[in-house]
Every structure is written in structure tokens, then in C-alpha cells.
PDB file of N, CA and C in Angstrom:
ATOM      1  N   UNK A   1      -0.026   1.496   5.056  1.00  0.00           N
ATOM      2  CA  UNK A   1       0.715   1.800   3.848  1.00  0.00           C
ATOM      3  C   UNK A   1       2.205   1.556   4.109  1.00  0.00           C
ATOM      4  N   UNK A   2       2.995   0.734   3.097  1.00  0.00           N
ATOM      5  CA  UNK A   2       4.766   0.509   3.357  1.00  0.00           C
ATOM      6  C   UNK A   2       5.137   2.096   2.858  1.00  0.00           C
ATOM      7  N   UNK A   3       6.184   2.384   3.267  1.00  0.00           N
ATOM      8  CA  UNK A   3       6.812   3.158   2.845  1.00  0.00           C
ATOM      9  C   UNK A   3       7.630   3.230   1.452  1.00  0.00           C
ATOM     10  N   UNK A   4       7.188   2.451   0.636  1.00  0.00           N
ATOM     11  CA  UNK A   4       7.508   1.837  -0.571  1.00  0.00           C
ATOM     12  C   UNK A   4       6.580   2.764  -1.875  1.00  0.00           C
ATOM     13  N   UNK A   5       4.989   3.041  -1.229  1.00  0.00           N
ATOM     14  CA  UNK A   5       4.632   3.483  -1.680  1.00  0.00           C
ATOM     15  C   UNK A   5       3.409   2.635  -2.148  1.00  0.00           C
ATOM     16  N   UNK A   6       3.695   1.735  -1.632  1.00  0.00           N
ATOM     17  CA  UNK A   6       1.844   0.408  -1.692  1.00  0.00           C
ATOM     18  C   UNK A   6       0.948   0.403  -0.608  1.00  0.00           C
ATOM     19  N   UNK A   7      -0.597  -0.022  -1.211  1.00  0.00           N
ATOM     20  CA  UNK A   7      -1.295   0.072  -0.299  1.00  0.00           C
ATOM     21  C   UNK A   7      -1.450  -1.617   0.200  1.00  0.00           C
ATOM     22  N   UNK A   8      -1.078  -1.806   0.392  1.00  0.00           N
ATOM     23  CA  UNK A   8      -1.175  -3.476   1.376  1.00  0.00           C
ATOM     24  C   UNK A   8      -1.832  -3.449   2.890  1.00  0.00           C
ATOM     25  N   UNK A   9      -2.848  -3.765   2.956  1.00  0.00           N
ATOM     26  CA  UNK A   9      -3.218  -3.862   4.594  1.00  0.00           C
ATOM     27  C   UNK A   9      -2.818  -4.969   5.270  1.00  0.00           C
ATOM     28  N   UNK A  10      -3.004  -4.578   6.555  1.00  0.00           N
ATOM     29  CA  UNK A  10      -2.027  -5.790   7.297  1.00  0.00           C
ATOM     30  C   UNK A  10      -2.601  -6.786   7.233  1.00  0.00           C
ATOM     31  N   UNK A  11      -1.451  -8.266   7.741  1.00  0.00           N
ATOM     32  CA  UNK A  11      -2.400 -10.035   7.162  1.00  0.00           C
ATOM     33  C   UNK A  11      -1.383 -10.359   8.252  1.00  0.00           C
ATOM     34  N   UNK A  12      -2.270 -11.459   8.779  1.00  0.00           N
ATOM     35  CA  UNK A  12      -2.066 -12.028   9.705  1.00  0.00           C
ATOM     36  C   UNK A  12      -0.652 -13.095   9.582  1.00  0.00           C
ATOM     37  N   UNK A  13      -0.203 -13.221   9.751  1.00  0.00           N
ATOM     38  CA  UNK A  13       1.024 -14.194   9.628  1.00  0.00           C
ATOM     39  C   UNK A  13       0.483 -15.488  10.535  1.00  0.00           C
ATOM     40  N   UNK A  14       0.834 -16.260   9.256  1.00  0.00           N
ATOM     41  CA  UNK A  14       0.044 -17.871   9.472  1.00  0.00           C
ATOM     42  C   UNK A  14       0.666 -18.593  10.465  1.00  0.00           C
ATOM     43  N   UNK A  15       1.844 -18.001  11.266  1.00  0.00           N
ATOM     44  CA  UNK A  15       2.166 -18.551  12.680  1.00  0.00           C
ATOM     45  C   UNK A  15       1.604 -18.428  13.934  1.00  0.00           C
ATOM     46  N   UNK A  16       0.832 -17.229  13.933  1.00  0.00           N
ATOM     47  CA  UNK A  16       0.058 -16.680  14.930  1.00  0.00           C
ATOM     48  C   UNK A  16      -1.692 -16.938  14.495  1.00  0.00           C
ATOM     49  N   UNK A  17      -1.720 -18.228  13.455  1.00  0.00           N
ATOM     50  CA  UNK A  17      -2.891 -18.264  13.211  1.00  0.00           C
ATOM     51  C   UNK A  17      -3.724 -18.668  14.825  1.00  0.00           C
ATOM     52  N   UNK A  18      -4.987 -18.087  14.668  1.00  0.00           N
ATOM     53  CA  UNK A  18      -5.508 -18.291  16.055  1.00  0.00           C
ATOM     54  C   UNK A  18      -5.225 -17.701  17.242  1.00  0.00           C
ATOM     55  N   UNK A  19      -3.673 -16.546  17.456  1.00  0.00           N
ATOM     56  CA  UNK A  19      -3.691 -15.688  17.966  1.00  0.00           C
ATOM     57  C   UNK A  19      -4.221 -14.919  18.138  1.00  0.00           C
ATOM     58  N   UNK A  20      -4.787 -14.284  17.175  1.00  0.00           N
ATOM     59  CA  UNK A  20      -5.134 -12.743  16.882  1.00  0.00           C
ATOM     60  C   UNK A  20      -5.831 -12.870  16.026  1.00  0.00           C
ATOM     61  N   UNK A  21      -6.851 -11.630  15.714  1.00  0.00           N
ATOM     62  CA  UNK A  21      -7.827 -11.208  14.788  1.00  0.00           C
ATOM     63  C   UNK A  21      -7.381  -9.876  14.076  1.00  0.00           C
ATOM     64  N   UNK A  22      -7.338 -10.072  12.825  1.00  0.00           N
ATOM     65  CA  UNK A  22      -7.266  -9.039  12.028  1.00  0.00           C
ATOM     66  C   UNK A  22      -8.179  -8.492  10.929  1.00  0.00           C
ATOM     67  N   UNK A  23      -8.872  -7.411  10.737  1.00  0.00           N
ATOM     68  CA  UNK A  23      -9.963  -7.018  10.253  1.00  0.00           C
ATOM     69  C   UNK A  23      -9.512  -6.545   8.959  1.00  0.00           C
ATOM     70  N   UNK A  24      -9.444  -6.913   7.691  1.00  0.00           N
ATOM     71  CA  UNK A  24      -9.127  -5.852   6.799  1.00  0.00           C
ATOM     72  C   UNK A  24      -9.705  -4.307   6.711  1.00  0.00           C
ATOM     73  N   UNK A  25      -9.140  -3.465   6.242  1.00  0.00           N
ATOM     74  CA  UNK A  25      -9.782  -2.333   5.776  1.00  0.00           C
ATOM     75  C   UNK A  25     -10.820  -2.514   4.976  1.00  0.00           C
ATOM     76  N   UNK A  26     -12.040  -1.502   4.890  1.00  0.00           N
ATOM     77  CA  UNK A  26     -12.478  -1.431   3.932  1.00  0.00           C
ATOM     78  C   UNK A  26     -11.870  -0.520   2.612  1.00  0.00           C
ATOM     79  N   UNK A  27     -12.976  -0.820   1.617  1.00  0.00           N
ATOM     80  CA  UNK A  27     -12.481  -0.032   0.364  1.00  0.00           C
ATOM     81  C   UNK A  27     -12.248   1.518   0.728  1.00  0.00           C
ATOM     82  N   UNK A  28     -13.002   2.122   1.298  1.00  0.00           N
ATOM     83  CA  UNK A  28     -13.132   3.032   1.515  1.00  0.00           C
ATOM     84  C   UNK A  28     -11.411   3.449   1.997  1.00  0.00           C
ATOM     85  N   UNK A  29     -10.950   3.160   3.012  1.00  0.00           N
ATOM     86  CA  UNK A  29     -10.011   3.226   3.978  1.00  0.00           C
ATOM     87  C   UNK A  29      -8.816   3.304   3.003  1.00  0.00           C
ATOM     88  N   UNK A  30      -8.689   2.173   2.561  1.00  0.00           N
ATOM     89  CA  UNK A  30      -8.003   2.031   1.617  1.00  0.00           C
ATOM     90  C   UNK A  30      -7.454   2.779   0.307  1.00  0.00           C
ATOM     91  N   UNK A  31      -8.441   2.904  -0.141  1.00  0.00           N
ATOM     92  CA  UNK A  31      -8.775   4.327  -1.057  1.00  0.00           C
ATOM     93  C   UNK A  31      -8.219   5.619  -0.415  1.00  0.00           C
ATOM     94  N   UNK A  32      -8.692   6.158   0.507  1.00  0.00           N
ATOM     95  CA  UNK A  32      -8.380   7.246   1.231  1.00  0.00           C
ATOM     96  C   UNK A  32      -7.025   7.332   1.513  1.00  0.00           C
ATOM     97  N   UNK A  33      -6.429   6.013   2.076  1.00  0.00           N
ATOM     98  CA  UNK A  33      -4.723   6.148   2.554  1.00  0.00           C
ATOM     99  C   UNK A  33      -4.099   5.900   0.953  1.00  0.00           C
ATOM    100  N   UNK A  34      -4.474   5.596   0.029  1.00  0.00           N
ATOM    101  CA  UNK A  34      -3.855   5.731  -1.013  1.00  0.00           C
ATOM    102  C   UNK A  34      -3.611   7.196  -1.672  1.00  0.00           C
ATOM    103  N   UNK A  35      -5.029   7.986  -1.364  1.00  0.00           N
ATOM    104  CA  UNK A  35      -4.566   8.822  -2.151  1.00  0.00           C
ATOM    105  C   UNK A  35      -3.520   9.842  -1.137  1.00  0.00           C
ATOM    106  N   UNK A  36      -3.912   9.462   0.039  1.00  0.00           N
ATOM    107  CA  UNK A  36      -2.963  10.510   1.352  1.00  0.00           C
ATOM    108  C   UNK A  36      -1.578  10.369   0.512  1.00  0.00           C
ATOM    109  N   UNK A  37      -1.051   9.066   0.071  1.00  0.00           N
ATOM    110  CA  UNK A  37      -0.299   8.811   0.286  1.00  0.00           C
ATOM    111  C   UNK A  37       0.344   9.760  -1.026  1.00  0.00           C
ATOM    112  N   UNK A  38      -0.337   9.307  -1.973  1.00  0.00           N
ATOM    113  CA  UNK A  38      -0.057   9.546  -3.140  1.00  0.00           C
ATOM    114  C   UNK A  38       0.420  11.434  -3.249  1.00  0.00           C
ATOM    115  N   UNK A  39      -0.460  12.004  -2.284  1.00  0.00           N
ATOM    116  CA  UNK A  39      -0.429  13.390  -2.169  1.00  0.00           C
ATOM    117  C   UNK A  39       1.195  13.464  -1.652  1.00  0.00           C
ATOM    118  N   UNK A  40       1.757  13.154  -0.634  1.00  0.00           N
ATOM    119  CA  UNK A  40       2.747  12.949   0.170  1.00  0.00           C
ATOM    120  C   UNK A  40       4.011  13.178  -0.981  1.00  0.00           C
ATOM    121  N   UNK A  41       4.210  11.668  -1.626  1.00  0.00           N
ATOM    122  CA  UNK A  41       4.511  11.716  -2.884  1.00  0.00           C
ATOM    123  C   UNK A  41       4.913  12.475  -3.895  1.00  0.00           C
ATOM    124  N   UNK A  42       3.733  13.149  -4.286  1.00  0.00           N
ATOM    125  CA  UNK A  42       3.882  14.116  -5.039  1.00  0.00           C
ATOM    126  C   UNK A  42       4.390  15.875  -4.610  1.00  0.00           C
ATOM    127  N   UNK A  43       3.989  15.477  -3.500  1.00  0.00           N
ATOM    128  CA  UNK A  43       4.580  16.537  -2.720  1.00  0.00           C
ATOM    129  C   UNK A  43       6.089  17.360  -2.778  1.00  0.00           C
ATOM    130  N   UNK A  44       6.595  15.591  -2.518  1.00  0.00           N
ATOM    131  CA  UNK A  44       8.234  15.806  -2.610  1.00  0.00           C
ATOM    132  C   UNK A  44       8.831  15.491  -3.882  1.00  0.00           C
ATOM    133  N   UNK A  45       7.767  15.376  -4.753  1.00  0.00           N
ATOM    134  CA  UNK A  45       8.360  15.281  -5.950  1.00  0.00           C
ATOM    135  C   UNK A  45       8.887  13.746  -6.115  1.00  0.00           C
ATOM    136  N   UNK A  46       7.933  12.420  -5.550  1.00  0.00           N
ATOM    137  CA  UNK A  46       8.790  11.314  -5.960  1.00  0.00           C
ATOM    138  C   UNK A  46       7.366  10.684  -7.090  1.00  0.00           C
ATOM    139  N   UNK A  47       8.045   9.755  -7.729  1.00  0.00           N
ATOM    140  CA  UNK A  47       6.799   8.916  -8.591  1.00  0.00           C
ATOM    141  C   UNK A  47       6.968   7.615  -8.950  1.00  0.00           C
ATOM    142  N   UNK A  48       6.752   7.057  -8.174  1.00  0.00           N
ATOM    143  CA  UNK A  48       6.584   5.264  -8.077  1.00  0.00           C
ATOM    144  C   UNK A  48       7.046   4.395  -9.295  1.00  0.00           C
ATOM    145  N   UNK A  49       6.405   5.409 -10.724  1.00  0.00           N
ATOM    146  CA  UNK A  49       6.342   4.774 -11.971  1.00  0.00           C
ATOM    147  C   UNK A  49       7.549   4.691 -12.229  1.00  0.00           C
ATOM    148  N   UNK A  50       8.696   5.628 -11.457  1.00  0.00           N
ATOM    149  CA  UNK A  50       9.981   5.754 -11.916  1.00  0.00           C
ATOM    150  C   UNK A  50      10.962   5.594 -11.046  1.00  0.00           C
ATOM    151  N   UNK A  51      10.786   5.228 -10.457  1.00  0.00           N
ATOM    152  CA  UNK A  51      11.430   4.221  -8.820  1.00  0.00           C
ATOM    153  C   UNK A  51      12.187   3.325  -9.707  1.00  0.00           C
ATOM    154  N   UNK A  52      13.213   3.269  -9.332  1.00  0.00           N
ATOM    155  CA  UNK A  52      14.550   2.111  -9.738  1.00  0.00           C
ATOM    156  C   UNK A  52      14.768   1.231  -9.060  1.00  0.00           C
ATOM    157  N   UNK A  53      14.374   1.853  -7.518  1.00  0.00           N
ATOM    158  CA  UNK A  53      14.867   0.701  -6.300  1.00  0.00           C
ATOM    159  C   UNK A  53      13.572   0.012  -5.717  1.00  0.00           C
ATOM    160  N   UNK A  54      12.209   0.429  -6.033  1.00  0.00           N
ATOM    161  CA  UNK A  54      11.408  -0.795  -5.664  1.00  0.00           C
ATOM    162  C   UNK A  54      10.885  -2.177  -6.020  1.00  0.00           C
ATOM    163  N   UNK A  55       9.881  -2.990  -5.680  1.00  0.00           N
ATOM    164  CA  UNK A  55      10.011  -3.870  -6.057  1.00  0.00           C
ATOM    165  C   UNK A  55       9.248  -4.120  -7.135  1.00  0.00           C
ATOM    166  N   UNK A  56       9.098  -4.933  -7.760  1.00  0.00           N
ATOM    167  CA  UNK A  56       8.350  -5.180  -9.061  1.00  0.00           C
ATOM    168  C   UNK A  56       7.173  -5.515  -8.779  1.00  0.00           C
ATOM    169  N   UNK A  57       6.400  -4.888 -10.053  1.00  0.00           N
ATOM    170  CA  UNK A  57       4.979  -4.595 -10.235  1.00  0.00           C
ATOM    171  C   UNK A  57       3.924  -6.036 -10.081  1.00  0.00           C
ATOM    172  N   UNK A  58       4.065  -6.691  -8.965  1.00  0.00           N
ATOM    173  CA  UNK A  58       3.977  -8.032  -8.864  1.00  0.00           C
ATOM    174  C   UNK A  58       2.121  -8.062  -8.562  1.00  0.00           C
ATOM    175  N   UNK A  59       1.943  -7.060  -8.616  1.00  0.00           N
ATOM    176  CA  UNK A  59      -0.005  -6.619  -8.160  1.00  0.00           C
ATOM    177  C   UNK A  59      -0.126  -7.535  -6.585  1.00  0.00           C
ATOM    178  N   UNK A  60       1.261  -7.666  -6.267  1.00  0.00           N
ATOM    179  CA  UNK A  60       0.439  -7.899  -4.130  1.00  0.00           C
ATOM    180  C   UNK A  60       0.134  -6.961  -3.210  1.00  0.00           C
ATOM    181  N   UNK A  61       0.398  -5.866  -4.040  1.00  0.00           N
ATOM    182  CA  UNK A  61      -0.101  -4.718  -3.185  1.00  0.00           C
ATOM    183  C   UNK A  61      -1.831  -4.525  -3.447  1.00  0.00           C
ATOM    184  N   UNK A  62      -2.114  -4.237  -2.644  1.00  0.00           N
ATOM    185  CA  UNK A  62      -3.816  -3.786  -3.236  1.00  0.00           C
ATOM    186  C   UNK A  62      -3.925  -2.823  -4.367  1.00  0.00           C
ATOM    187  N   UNK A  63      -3.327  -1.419  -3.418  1.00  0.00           N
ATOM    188  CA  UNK A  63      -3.197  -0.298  -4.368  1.00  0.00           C
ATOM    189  C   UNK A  63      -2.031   0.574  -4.390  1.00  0.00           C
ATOM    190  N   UNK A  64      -1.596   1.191  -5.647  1.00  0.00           N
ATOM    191  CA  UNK A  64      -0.269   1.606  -5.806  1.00  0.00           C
ATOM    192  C   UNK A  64      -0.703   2.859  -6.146  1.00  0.00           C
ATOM    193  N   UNK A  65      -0.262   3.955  -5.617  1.00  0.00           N
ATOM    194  CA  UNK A  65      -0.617   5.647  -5.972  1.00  0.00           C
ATOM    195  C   UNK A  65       0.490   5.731  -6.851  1.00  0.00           C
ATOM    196  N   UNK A  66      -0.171   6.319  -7.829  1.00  0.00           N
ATOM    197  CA  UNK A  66       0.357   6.954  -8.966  1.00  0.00           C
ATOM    198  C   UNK A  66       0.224   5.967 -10.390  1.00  0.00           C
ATOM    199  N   UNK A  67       0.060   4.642  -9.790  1.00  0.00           N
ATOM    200  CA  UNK A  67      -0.371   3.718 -11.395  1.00  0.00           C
ATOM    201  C   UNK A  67      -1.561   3.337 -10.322  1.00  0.00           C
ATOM    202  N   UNK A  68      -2.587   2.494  -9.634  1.00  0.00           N
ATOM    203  CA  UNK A  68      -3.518   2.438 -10.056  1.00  0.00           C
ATOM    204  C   UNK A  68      -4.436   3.753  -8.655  1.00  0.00           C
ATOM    205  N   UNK A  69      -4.334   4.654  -8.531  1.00  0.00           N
ATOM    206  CA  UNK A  69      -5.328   6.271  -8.148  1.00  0.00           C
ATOM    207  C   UNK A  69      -4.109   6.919  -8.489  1.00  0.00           C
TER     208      UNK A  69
END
């Protein structure tokens, strides 16, 4: 999870193709660190939907707590 508040799992960077192996998460995983996250969040009282300084709703994140769990 970025500290941004998206769920993006890690991707291999196409320079090190053939370096390394990277496994995505499953749904499951994914799901789960979203809503951790989302709890976190709400915790301190922040809400994504109303973030001024992040980046735009461009859907490259997988999953975004608070618009989509």
C-alpha cells in the first residue's frame, strides 16, 4: 500500500525484466490491506475523497479505501 492511500501491488520494473520474480497479491490480500488501510485513515480522521494534494483518480491503483471499500 503507498502512503497516498492506494492499493497498488508491487510490478516489476521492465529494467530488471528477467531479474527477479514478482508474484502479485491475491484478491484476498489485497482486499484485506485495503481495508487495514482504510481503518488507519479513518482513524485519524483523513478521507481520500477530499485530499487536495493527491493524485488524480486515474484507476492505476487497484484499490482506493474510501471510494472503491
Amino acid at each position: 500500500m503507498c502512503r497516498g492511500g492506494c492499493g497498488r501491488p508491487i510490478s516489476p520494473h521492465p529494467l530488471r525484466k528477467g531479474q527477479i520474480t514478482i508474484d502479485r497479491p491475491n484478491s484476498y490480500r489485497l482486499l484485506r490491506l485495503t481495508r487495514i488501510n482504510k481503518a488507519a485513515l479513518e482513524r485519524h480522521g483523513l478521507n481520500v475523497l477530499e485530499a487536495k494534494t493527491m493524485c488524480l483518480p486515474c484507476t492505476g491503483c487497484d484499490l482506493t479505501p474510501q471510494r472503491d471499500v
